[in-house]
Protein backbone atom coordinates (compact mmCIF):
# COMPACT_ATOMS: atom_id res chain seq x y z
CA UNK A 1 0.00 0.00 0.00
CA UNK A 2 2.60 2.52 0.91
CA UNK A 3 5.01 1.89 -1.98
CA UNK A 4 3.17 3.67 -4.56
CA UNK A 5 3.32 6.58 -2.50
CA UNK A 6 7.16 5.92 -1.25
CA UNK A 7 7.69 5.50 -5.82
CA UNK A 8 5.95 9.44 -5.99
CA UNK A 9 7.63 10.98 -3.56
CA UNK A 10 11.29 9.94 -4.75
CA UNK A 11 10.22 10.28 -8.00
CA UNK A 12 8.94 14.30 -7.06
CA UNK A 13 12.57 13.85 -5.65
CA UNK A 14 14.63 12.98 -8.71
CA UNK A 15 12.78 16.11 -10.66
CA UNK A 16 13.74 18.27 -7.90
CA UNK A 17 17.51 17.13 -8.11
CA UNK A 18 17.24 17.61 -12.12
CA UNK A 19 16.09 20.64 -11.87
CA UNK A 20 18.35 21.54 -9.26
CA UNK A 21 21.45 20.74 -11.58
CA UNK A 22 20.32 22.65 -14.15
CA UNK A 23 20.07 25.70 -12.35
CA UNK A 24 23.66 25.25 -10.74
CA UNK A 25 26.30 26.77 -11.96
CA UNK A 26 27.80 27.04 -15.46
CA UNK A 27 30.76 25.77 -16.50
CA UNK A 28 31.77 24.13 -19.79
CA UNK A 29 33.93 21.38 -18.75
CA UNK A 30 30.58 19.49 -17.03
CA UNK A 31 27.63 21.11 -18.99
CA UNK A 32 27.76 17.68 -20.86
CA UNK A 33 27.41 15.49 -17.93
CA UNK A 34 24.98 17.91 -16.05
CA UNK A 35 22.79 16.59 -19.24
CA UNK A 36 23.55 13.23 -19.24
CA UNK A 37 22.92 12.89 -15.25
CA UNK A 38 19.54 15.09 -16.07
CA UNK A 39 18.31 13.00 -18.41
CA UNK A 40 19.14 9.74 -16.37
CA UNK A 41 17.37 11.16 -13.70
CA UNK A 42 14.40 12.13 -15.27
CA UNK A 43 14.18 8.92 -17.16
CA UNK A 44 14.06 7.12 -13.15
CA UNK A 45 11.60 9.44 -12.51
CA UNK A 46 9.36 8.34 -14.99
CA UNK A 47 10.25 4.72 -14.68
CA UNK A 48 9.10 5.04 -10.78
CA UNK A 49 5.89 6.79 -11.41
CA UNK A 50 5.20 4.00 -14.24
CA UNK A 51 6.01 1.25 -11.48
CA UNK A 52 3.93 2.72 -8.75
CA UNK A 53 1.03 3.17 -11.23
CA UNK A 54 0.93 -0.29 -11.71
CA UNK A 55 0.68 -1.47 -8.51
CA UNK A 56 -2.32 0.46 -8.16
CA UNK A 57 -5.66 -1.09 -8.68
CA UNK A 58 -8.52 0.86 -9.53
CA UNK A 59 -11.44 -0.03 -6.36
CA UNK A 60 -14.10 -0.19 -9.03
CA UNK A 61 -13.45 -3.68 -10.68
CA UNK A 62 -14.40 -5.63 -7.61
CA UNK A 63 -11.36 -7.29 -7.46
């Protein structure tokens, strides 16, 4: 029951970081891997949301 919610909340978490690195500061050396490590991050994010959304059943179904 509770790991759907513990999936969001890191997930929320993982955007936060993302968007964290993006804002930091500039410098050419690591604007590459500031990218790459966005990108991977997001790309959890969206994998957890996907995994918690499955282990949600809808009440309706009578199941």
């Amino acid at each position: 029951m509770y790991l759907p919610i513990i999936f969001v909340v890191f997930a929320i978490g993982l955007f936060y970081l993302a968007y964290r690195l993006l804002k930091a500061e500039k410098d050419v050396a690591l604007e590459i891997l500031r990218y790459i490590v966005v990108i991977f991050l997001s790309w959890l994010a969206v994998s957890l949301i996907i995994a918690a959304l499955r282990y949600v059943t809808p009440i309706g179904r009578g199941f």
